[in-house]
N, C-alpha and C. Protein backbone atom coordinates (compact mmCIF):
# COMPACT_ATOMS: atom_id res chain seq x y z
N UNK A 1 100.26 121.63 103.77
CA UNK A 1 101.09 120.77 104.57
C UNK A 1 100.25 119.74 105.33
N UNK A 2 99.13 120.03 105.40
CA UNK A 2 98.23 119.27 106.10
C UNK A 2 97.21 118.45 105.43
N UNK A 3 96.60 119.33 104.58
CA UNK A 3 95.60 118.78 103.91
C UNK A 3 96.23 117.38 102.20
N UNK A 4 97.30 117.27 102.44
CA UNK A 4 98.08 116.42 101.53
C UNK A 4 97.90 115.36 102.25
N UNK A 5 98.53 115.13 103.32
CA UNK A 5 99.00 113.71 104.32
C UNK A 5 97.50 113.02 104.87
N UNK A 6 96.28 114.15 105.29
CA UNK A 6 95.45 113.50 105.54
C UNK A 6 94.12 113.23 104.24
N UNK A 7 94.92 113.74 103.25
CA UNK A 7 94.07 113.32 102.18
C UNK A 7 94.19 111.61 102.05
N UNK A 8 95.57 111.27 101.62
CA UNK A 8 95.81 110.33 101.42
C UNK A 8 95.61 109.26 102.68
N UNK A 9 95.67 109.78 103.66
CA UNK A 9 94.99 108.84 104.78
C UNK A 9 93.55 108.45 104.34
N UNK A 10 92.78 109.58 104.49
CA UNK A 10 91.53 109.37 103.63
C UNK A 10 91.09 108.53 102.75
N UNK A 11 91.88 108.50 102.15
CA UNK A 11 92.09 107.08 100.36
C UNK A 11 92.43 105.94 100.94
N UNK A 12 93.22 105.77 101.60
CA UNK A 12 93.50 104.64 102.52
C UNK A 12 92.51 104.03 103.33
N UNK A 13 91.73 105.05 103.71
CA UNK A 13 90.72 104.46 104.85
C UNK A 13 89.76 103.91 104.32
N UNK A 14 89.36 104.56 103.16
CA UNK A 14 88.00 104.55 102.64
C UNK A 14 88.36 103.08 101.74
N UNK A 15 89.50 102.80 101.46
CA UNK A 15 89.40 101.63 100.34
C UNK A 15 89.19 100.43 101.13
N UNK A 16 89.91 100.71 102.60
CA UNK A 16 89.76 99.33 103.79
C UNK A 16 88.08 99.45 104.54
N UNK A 17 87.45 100.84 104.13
CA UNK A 17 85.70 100.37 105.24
C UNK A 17 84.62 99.70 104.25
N UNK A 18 84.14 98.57 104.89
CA UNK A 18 83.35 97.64 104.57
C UNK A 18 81.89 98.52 103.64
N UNK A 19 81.37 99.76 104.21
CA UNK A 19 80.30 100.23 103.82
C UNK A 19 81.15 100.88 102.72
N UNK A 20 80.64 100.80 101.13
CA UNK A 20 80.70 101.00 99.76
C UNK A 20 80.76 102.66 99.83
N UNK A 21 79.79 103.08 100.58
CA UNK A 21 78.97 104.50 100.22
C UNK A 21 80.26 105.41 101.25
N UNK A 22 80.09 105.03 102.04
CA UNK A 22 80.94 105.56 103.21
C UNK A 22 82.64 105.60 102.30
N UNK A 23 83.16 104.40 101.60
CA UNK A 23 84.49 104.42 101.47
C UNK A 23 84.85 105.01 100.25
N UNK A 24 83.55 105.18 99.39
CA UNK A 24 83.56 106.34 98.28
C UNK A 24 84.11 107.09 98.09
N UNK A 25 83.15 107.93 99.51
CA UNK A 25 83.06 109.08 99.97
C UNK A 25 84.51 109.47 100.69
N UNK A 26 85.28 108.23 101.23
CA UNK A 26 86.13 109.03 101.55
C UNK A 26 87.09 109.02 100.94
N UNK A 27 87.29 108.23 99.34
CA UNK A 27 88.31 108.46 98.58
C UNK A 27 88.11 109.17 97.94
N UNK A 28 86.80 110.04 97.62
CA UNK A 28 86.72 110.99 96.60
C UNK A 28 87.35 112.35 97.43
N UNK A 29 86.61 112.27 99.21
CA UNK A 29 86.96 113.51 99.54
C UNK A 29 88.69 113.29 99.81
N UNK A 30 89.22 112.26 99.96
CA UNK A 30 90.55 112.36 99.95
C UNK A 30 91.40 112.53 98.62
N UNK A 31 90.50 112.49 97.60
CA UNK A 31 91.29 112.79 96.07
C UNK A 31 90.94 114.53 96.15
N UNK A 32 90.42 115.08 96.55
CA UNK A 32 90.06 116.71 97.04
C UNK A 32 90.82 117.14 97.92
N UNK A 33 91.24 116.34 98.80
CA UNK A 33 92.05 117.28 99.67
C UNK A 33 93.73 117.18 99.06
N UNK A 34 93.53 115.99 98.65
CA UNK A 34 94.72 116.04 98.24
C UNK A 34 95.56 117.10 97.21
N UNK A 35 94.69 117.48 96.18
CA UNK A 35 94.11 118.04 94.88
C UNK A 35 94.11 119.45 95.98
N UNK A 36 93.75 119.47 96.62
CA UNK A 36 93.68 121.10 97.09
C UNK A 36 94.92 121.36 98.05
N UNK A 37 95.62 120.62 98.69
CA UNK A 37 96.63 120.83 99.28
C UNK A 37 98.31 120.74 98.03
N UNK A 38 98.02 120.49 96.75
CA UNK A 38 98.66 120.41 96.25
C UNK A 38 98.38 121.67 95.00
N UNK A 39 97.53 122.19 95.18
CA UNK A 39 96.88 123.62 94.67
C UNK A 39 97.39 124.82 95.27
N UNK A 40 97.68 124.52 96.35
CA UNK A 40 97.58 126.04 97.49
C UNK A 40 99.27 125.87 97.23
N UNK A 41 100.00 125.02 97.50
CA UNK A 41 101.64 124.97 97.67
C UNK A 41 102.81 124.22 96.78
N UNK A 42 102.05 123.94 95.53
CA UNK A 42 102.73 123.49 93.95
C UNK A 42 104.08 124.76 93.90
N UNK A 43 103.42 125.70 94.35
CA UNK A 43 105.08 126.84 93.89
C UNK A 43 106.00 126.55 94.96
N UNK A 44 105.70 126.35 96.17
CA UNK A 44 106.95 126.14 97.35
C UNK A 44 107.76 125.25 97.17
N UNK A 45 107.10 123.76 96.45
CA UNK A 45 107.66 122.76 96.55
C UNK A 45 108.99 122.66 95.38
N UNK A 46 109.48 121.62 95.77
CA UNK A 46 111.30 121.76 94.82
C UNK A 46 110.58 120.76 94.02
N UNK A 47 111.45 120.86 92.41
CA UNK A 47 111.08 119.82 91.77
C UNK A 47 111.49 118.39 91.89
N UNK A 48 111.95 117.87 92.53
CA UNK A 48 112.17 116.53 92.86
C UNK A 48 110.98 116.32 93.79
N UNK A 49 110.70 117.06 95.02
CA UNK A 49 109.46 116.83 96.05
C UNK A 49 108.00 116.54 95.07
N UNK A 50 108.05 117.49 93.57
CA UNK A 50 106.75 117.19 93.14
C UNK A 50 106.90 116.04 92.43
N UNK A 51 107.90 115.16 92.06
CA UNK A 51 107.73 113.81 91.20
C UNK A 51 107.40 113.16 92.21
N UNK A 52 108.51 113.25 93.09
CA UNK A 52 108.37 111.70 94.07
C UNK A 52 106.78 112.34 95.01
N UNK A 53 106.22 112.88 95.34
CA UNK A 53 104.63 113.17 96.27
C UNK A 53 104.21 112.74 95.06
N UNK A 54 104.11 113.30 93.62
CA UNK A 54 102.98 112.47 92.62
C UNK A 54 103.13 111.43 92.43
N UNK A 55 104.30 110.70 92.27
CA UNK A 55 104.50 109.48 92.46
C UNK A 55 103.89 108.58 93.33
N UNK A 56 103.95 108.83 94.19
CA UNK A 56 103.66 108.05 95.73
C UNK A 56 102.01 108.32 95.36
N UNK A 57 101.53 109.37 95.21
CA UNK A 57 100.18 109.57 95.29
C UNK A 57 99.36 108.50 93.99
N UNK A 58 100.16 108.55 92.50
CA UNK A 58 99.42 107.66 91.80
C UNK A 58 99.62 106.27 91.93
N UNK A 59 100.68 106.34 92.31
CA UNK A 59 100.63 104.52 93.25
C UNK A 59 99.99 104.20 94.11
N UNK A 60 99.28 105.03 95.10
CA UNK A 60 98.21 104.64 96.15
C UNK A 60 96.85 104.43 95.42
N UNK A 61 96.76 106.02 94.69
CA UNK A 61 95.52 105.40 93.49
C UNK A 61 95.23 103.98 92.92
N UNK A 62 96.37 103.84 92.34
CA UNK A 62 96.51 102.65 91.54
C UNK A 62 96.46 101.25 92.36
N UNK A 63 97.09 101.65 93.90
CA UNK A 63 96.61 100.38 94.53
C UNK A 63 95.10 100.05 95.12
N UNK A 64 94.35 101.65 95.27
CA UNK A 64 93.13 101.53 95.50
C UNK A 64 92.13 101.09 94.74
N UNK A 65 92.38 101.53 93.38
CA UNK A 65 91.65 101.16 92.22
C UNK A 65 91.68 99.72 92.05
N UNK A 66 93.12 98.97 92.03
CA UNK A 66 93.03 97.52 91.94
C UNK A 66 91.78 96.85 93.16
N UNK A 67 92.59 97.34 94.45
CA UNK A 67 91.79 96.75 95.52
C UNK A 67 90.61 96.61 95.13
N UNK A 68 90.00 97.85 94.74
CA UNK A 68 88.57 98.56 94.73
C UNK A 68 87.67 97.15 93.14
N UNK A 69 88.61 96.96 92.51
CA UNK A 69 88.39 96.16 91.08
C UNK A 69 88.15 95.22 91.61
N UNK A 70 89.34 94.71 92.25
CA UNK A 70 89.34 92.95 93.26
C UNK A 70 87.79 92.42 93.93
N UNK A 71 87.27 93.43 94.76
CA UNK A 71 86.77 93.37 95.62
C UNK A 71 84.80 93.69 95.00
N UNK A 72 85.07 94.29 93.69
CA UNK A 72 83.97 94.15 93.15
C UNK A 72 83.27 92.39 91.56
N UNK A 73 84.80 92.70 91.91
CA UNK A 73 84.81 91.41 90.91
C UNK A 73 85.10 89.82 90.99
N UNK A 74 84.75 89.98 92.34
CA UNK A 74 85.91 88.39 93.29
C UNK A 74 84.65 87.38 92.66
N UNK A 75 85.04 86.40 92.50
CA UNK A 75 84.42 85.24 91.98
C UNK A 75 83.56 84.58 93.34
């Protein structure tokens, strides 16, 4: 319940801090917490809660990854 919401904070943070090494680090450890808070409580959840949380979660990916592309490749 916890380690989901501040994973993805995590991914968030790390794609907006200026230091490379630092924002890595905190999207990898936020792809882990996420990944582990969705490990421990996959059976509680209803099946509609697990589309729409994976949902939401590979769309943040996917916006980080762009960002993350943008920002290595800017002209």
């Amino acid at each position: 319940m916890i380690a989901t919401p501040l994973g993805v904070a995590a991914i968030l943070i790390g794609c907006y801090v200026a230091i490379h090494s630092i924002g890595t680090g905190l999207i990898l450890g936020g792809i882990g917490a996420v990944g582990f808070g969705y490990w421990n409580y996959w059976n509680y959840l209803d099946d509609w809660m697990r589309f729409v949380s994976l949902l939401i979660a590979f769309g943040i990916l996917l916006f980080v990854g762009k960002r993350m592309y943008s920002a290595t490749h800017a002209n």
